[in-house]
Protein backbone atom coordinates (compact mmCIF):
# COMPACT_ATOMS: atom_id res chain seq x y z
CA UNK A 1 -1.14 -1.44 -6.37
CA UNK A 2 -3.80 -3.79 -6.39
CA UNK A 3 -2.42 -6.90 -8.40
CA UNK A 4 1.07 -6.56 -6.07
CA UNK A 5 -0.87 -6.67 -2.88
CA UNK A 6 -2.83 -9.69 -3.97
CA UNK A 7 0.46 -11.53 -4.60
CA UNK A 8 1.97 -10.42 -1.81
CA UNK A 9 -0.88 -11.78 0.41
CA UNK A 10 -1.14 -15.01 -1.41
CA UNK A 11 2.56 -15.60 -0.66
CA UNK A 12 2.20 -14.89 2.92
CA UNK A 13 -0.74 -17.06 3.14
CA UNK A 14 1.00 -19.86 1.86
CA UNK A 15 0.10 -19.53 -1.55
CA UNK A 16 1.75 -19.02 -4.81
CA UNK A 17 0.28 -16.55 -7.93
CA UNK A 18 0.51 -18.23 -10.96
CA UNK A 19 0.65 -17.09 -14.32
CA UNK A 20 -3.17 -18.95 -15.28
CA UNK A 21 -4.72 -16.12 -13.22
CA UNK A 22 -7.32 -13.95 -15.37
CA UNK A 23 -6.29 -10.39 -14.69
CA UNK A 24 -7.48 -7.93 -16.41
CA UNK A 25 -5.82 -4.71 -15.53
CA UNK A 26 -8.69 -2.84 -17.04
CA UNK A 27 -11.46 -4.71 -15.21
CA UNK A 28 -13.19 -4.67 -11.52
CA UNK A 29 -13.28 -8.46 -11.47
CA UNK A 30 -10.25 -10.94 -11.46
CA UNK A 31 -10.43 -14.27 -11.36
CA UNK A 32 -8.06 -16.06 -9.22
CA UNK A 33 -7.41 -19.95 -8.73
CA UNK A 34 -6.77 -19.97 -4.49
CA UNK A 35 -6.56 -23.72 -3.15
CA UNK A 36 -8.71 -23.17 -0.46
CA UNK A 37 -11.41 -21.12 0.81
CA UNK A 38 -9.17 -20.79 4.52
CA UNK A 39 -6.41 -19.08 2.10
CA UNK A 40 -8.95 -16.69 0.56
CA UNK A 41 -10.28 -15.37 3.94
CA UNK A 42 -6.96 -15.17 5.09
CA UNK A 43 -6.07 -13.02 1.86
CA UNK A 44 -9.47 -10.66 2.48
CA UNK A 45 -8.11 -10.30 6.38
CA UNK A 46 -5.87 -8.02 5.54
CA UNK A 47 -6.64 -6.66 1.93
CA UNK A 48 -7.29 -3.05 1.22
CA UNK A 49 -7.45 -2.97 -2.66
CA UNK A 50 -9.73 -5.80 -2.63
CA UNK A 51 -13.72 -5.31 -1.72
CA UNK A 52 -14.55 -9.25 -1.68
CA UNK A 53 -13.83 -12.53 -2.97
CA UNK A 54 -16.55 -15.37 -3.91
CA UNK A 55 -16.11 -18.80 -5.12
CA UNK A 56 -16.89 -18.65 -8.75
CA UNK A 57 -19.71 -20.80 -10.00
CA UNK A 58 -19.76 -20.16 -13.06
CA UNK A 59 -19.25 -16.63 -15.47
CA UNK A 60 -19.49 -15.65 -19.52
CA UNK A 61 -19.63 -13.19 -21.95
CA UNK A 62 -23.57 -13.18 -22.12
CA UNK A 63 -26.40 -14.54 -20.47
CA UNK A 64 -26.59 -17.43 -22.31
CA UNK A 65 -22.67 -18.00 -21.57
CA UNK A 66 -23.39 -17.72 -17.58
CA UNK A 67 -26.26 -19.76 -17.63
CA UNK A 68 -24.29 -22.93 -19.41
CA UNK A 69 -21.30 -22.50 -17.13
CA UNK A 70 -23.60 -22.95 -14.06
CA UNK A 71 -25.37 -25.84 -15.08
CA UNK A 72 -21.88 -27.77 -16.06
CA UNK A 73 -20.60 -26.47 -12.21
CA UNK A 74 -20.45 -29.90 -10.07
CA UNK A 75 -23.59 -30.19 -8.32
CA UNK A 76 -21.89 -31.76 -5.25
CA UNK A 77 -19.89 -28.62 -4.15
CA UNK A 78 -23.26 -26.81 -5.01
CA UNK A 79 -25.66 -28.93 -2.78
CA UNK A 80 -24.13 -28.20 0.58
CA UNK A 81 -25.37 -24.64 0.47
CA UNK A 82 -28.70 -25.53 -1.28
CA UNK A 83 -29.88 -27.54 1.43
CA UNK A 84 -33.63 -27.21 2.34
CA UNK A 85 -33.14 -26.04 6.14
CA UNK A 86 -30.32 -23.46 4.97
CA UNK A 87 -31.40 -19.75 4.21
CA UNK A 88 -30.56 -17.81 1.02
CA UNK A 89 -30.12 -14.50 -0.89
CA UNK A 90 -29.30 -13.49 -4.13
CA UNK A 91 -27.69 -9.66 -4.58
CA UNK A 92 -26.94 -7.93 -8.13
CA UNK A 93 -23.59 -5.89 -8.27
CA UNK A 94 -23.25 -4.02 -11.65
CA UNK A 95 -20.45 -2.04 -12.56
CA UNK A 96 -21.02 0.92 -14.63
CA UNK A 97 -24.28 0.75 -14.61
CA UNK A 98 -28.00 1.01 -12.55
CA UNK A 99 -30.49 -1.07 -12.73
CA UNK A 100 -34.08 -0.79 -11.61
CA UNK A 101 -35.28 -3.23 -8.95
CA UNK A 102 -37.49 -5.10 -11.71
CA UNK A 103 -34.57 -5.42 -13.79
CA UNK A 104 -32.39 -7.12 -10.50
CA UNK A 105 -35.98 -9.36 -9.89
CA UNK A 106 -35.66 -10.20 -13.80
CA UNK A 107 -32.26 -11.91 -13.76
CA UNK A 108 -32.57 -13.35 -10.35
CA UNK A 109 -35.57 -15.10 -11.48
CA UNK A 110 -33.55 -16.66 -14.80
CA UNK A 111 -31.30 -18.43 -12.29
CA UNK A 112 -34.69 -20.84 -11.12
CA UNK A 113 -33.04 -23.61 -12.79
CA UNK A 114 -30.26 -24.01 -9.59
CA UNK A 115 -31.69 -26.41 -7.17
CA UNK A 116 -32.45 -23.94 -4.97
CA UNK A 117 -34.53 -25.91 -2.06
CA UNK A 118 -33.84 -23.66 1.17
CA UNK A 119 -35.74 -20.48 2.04
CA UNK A 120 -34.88 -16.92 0.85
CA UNK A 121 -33.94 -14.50 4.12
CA UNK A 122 -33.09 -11.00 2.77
CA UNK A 123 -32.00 -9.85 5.88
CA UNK A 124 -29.92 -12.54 7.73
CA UNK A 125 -29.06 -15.30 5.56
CA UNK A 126 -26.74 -18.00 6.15
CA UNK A 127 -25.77 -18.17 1.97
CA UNK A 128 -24.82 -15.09 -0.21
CA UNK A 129 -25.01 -15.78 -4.19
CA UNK A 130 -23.95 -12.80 -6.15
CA UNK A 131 -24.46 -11.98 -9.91
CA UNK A 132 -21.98 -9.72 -10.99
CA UNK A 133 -22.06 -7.78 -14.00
CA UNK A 134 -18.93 -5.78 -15.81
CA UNK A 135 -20.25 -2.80 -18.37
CA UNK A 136 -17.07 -2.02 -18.95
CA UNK A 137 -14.74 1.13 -17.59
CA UNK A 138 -16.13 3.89 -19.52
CA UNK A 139 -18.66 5.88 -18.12
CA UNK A 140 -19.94 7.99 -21.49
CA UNK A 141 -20.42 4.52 -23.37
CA UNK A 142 -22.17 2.13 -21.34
CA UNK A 143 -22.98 -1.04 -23.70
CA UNK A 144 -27.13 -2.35 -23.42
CA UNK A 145 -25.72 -5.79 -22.38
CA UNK A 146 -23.06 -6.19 -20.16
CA UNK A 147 -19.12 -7.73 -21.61
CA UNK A 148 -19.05 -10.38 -18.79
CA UNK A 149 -21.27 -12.19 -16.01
CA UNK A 150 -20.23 -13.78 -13.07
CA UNK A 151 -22.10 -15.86 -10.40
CA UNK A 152 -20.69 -17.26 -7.32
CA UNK A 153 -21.27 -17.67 -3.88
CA UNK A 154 -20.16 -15.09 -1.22
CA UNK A 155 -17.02 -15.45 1.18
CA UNK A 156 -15.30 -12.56 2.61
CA UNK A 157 -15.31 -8.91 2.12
CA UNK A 158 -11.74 -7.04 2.41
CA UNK A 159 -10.60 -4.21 4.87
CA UNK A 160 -11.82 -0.87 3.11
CA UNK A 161 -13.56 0.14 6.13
CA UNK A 162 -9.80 0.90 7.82
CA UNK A 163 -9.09 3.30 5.16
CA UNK A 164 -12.02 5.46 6.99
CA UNK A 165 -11.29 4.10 10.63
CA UNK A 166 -7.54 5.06 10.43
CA UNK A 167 -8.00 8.44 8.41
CA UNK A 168 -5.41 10.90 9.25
CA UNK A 169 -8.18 13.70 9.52
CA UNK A 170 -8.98 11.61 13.10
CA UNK A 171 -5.44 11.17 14.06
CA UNK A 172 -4.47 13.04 16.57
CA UNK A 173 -0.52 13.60 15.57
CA UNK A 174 -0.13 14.29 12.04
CA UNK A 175 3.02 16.34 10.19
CA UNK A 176 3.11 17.92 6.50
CA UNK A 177 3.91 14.67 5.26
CA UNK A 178 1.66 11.99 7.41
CA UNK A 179 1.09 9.10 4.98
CA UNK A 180 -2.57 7.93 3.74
CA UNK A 181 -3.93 5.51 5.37
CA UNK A 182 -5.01 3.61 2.67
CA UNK A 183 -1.70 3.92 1.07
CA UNK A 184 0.13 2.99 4.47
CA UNK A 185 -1.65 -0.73 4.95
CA UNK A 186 -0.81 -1.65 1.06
CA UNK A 187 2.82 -0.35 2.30
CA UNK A 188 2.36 -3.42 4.86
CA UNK A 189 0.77 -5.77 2.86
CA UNK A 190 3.43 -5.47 0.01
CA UNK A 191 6.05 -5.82 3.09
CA UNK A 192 4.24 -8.83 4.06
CA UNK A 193 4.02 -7.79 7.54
CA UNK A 194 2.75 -10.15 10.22
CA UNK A 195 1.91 -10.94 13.97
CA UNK A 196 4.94 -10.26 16.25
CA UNK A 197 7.19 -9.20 13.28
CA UNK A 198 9.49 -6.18 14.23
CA UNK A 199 9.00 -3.38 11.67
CA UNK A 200 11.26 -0.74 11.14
CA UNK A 201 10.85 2.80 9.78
CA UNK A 202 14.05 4.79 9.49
CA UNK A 203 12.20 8.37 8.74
CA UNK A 204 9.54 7.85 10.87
CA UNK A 205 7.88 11.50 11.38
CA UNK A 206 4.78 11.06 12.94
CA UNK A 207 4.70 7.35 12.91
CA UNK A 208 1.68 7.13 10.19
CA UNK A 209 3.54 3.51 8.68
CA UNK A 210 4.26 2.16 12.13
CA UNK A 211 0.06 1.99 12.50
CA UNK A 212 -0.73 0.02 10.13
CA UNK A 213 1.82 -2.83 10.83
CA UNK A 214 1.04 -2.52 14.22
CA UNK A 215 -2.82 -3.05 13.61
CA UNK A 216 -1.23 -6.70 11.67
CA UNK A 217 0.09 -7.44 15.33
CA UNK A 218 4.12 -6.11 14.91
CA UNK A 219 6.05 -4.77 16.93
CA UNK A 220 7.49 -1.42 15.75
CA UNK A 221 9.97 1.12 16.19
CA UNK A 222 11.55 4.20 14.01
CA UNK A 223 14.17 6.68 13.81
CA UNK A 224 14.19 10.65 12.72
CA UNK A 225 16.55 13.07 12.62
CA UNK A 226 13.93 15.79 13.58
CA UNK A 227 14.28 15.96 17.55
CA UNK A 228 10.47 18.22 17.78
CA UNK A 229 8.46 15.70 15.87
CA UNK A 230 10.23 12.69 17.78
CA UNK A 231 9.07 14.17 21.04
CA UNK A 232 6.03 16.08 19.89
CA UNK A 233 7.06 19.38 20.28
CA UNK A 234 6.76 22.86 18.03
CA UNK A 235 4.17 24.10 15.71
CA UNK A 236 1.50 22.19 15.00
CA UNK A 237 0.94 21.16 11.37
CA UNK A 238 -2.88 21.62 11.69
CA UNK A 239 -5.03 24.53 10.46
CA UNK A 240 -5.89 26.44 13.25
CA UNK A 241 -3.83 25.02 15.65
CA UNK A 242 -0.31 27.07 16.95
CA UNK A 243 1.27 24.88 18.75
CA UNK A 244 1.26 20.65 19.59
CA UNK A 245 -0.87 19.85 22.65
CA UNK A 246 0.57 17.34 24.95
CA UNK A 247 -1.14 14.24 24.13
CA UNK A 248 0.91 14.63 20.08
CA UNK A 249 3.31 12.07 20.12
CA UNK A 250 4.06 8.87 17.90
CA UNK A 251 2.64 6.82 21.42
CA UNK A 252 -0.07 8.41 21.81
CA UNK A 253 -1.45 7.83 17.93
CA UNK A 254 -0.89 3.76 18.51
CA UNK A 255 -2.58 4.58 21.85
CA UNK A 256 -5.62 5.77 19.87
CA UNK A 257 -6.25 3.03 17.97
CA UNK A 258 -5.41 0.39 20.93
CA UNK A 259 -2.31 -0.18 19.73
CA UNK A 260 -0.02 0.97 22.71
CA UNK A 261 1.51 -2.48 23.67
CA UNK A 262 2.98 -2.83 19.93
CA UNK A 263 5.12 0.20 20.17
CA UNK A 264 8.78 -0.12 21.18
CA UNK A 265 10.61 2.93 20.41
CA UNK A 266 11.00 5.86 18.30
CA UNK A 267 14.64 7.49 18.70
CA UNK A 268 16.37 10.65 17.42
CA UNK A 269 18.78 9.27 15.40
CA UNK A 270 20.59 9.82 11.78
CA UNK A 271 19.71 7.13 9.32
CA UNK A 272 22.62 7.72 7.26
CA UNK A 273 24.87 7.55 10.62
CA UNK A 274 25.66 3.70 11.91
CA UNK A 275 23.05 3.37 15.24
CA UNK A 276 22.07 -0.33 15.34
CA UNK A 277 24.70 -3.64 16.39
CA UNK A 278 25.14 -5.58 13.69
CA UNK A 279 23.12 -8.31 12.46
CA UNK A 280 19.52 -9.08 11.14
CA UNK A 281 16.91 -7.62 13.54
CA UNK A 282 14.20 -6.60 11.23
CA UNK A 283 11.47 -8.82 9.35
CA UNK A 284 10.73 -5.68 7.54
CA UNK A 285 11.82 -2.04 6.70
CA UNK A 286 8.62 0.12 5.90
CA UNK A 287 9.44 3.86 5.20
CA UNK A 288 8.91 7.23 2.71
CA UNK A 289 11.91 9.09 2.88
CA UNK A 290 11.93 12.93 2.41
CA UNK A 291 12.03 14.34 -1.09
CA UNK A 292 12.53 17.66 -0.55
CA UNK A 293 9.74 19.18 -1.28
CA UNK A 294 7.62 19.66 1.87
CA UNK A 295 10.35 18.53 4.15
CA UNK A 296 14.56 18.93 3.14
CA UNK A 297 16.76 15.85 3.34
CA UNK A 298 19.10 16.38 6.65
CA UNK A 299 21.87 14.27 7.79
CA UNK A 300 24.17 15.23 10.39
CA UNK A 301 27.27 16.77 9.35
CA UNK A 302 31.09 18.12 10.96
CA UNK A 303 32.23 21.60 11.52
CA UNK A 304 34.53 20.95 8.88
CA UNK A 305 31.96 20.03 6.51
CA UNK A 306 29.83 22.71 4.52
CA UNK A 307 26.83 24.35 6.96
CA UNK A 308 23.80 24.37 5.42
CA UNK A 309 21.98 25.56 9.10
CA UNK A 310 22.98 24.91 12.83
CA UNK A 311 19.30 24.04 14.22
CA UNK A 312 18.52 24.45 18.33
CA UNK A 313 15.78 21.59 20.13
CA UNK A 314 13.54 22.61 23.01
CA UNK A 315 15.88 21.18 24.98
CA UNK A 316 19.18 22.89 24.11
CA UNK A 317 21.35 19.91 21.82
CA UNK A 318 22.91 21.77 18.98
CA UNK A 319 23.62 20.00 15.79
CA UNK A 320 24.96 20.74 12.18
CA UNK A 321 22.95 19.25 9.40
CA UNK A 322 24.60 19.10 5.93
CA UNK A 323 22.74 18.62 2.64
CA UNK A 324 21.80 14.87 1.98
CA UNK A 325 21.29 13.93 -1.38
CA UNK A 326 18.10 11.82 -3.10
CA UNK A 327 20.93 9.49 -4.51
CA UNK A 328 22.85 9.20 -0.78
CA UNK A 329 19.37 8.58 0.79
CA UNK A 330 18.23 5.77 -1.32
CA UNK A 331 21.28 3.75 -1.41
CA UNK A 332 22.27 4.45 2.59
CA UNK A 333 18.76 3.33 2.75
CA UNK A 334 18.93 -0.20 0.72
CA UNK A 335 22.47 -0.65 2.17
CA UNK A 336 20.77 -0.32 5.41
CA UNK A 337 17.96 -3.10 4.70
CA UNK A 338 20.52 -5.51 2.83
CA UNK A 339 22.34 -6.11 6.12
CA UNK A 340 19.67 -5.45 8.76
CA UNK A 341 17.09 -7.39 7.34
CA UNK A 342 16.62 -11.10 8.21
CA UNK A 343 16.33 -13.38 5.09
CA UNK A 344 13.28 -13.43 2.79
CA UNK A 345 12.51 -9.77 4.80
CA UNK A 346 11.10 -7.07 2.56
CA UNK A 347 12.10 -3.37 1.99
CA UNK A 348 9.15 -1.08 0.93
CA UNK A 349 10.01 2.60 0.04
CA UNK A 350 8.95 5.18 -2.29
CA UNK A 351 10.92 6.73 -4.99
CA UNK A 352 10.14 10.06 -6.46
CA UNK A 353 10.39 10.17 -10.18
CA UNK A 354 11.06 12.87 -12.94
CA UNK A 355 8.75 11.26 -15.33
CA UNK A 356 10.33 12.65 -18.89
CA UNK A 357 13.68 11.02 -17.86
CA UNK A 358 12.60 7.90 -15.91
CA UNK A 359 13.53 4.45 -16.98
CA UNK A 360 14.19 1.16 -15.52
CA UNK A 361 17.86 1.38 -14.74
CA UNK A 362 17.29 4.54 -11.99
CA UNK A 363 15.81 2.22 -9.60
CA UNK A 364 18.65 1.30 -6.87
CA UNK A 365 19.84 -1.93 -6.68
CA UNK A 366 21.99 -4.07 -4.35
CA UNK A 367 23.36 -7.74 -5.05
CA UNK A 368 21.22 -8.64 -1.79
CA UNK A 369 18.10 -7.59 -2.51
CA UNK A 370 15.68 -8.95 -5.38
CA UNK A 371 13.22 -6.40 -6.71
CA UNK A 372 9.69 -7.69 -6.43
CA UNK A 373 7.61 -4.46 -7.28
CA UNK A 374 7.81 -1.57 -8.93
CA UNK A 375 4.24 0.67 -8.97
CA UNK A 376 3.31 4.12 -9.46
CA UNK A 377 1.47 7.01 -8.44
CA UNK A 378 1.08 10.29 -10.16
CA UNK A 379 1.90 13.11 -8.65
CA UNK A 380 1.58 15.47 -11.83
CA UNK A 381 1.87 15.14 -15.68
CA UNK A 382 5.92 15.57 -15.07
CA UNK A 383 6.22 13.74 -11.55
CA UNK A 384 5.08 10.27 -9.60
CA UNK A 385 6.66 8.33 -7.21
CA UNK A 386 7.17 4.88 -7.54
CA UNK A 387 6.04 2.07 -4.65
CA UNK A 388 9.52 -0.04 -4.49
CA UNK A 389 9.46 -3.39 -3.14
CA UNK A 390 12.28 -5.69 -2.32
CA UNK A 391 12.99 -8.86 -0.76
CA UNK A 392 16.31 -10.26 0.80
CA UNK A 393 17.71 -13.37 -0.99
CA UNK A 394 21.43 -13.25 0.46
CA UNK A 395 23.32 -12.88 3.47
CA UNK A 396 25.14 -9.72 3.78
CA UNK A 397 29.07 -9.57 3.77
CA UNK A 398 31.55 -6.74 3.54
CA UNK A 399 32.35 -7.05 -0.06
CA UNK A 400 28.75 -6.01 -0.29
CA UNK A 401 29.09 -2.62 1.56
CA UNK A 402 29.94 -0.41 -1.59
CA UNK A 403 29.27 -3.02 -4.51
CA UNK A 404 26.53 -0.25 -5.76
CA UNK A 405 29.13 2.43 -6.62
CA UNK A 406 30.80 -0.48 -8.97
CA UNK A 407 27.84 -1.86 -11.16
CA UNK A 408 26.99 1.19 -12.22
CA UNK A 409 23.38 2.05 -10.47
CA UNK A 410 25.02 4.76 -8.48
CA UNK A 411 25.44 7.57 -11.52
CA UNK A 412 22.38 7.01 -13.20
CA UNK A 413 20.23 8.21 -10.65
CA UNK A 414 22.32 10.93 -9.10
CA UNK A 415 20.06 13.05 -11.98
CA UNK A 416 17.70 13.16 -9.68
CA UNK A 417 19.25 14.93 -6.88
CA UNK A 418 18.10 17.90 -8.54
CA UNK A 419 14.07 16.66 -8.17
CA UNK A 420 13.24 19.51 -6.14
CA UNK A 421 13.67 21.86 -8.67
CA UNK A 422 12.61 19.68 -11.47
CA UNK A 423 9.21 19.32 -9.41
CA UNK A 424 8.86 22.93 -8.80
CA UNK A 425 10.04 24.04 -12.45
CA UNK A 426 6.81 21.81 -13.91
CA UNK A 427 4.46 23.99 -11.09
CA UNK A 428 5.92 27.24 -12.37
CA UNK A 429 5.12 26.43 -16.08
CA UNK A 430 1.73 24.50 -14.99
CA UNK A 431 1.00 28.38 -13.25
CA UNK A 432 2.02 30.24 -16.35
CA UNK A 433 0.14 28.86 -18.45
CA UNK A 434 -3.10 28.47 -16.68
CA UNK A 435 -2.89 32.77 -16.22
CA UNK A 436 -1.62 32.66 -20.06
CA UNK A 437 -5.10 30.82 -21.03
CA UNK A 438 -7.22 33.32 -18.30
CA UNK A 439 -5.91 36.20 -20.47
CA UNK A 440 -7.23 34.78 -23.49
């Protein structure tokens, strides 16, 4: 996800990523050409994937390498953090590999040759240099030397620490499926979400997406279908606990994190039923609809249509559900986005995949909406789920309302309407086979 969120953030910071960027899928350390240091705290503001940016000073394959690069670095943009009434540190970051502190004192003393002329403070300083040190990704061979050095000067760390701060262990209304935190703010930052944007989720459960855009300053809102979870009510999803205490709601979660005066609304509502006036009300559509594993699709349905159950709220409304297929759900769901959006407003959703039969042409498309990422996670050797990203490039009209079901999208991925039991029939084997090898 890393390289998408980057982009992402570099677009909504004014930038642009450009194809002269060295990244290295395989490495900890990209280098990135960012026009100004305001842009790349900016970018580390809201960051997840990111731990911290510097301004590169100079980098090679060896020590040697490094040391040339930093004497041919300008001395002008060097000297105005060099200055003799200015305080200094150096720190040693190696990946893949310890050192001992007389090693670290080693190659901090190589660097004497920098004009250095301030005073070292090791515990407040007003200058950070780094050396940073890559031994490569494989932790049974570890090479002597490391396969690339790089120096620079400290700016910014990202936002890791919210992946802790916002953990759903702490939250205080969770369901079966709350989302990750961490995974939740790189939801946000691929849907470029930012201050006083309304953010919409359409199967909102327990609200865990509508936190982290509301921590970037939106304004949010969601729909379910689920009346209990809407209003907080039923079993509780935690071990040990019965039943939902009175302070489990949607509101009260923002309210735990100071994030009360963000919330609008969360309604009971259908997402595959029309709810909303017409027009473009939302700068971005955040969600993770229901796959049917931990929780079953549900739309409403007629008396004339096929029961699957006839489910009874706390507070006495009956209503049918009917069976709502993967296939109806995605394309309801970018239907939905290409005409409620505003323009240049981004859809982020996941989409679960049957790995042995995935390939490009299941995604869902609509004439309205450009792709703009397309990233997994693995759920098993058989099953991930893909992290789908779209933008809106053109105005919706009425011509647009069923073009899916004519460029044929819709009938390749109605094969996956049948997830659930491809899912389950990869657990069954996975089961069998792990008692078939016990028996050996």
């Amino acid at each position: 996800f890393s390289l998408q969120e980057i982009t992402s953030l570099l677009s909504l910071c004014g930038g642009q990523f450009c194809g002269e960027q060295e990244i290295h899928v395989n490495s900890p350390f990209w280098i990135l050409n960012i026009p100004s240091e305001e842009m790349a705290r900016g970018l580390m503001k809201r960051t997840v994937c990111a731990k911290s940016i510097f301004e590169l000073w100079g980098h090679g394959r060896s020590a040697g390498e490094l040391y040339a690069s930093l004497k041919n670095y300008p001395t002008d943009k060097m000297l105005p953090y060099l200055q003799s009434d200015s305080t200094y540190k150096v720190h040693i970051h190696t990946f893949n590999k310890t050192l001992s502190q007389a090693q670290k004192i080693e190659k901090i003393d190589a660097l004497e040759f920098l004009p250095f002329k301030g005073k070292v403070n090791l515990k407040n300083p007003e200058h950070i240099f780094w050396i940073l040190e890559d031994y490569g990704m494989n932790p049974n061979d570890v090479p002597e030397e490391p396969i690339h050095l790089y120096f620079g000067r400290w700016i910014a760390d990202g936002q890791r620490e919210l992946i802790e701060s916002y953990s759903v262990k702490k939250r205080h209304f969770i369901g079966n499926t709350s989302m990750d935190a961490c995974l939740s703010f790189i939801m946000a930052n691929h849907g470029r979400v930012k201050p006083n944007d309304i953010v919409y989720d359409p199967f909102v459960g327990t609200g865990g997406l509508l936190i982290s855009s509301a921590h970037f300053g939106a304004y949010v809102c969601g729909t379910d279908i689920d009346y209990n979870t809407i209003h907080g009510l039923g079993k509780a999803s935690r071990k040990n606990q019965k039943w939902r205490g009175p302070d489990e709601n949607i509101r009260a979660n923002l309210r735990q994190y100071g994030l009360e005066k963000y919330y609008l609304d969360a309604l009971v509502a259908d997402s595959s039923r029309p709810t909303w006036r017409k027009g473009m009300l939302f700068d971005a559509i955040i969600t993770d609809p229901p796959y049917g594993i931990r929780e079953a699709p549900r739309r409403m349905g007629s008396q004339k249509e096929t029961v699957k159950s006839v489910e009874r709220s706390a507070e006495n409304h009956f209503f049918v559900s009917s069976s709502y297929h993967l296939s109806d759900i995605f394309f309801d769901l970018l239907k939905f986005g290409a005409e409620y959006l505003v323009m240049g407003g981004r859809l982020v959703y996941w989409l679960p995949i049957y790995r042995p039969e995935y390939t490009e042409e299941i995604i869902p498309r609509h004439p309205c909406l450009k792709l703009i990422s397309n990233c997994e996670q693995m759920l098993s050797s058989h099953t991930s789920r893909r992290l789908i990203t779209m933008e809106k490039v053109k105005e919706f009209k009425d011509q647009d309302e069923s073009s899916y079901l004519l460029d044929g999208q819709y009938m390749p991925y109605r094969g996956h309407n049948s997830f659930r039991e491809k899912y389950f029939s990869g657990v069954t084997k996975r089961i069998a086979k792990e008692e078939k090898d016990n028996q050996k």
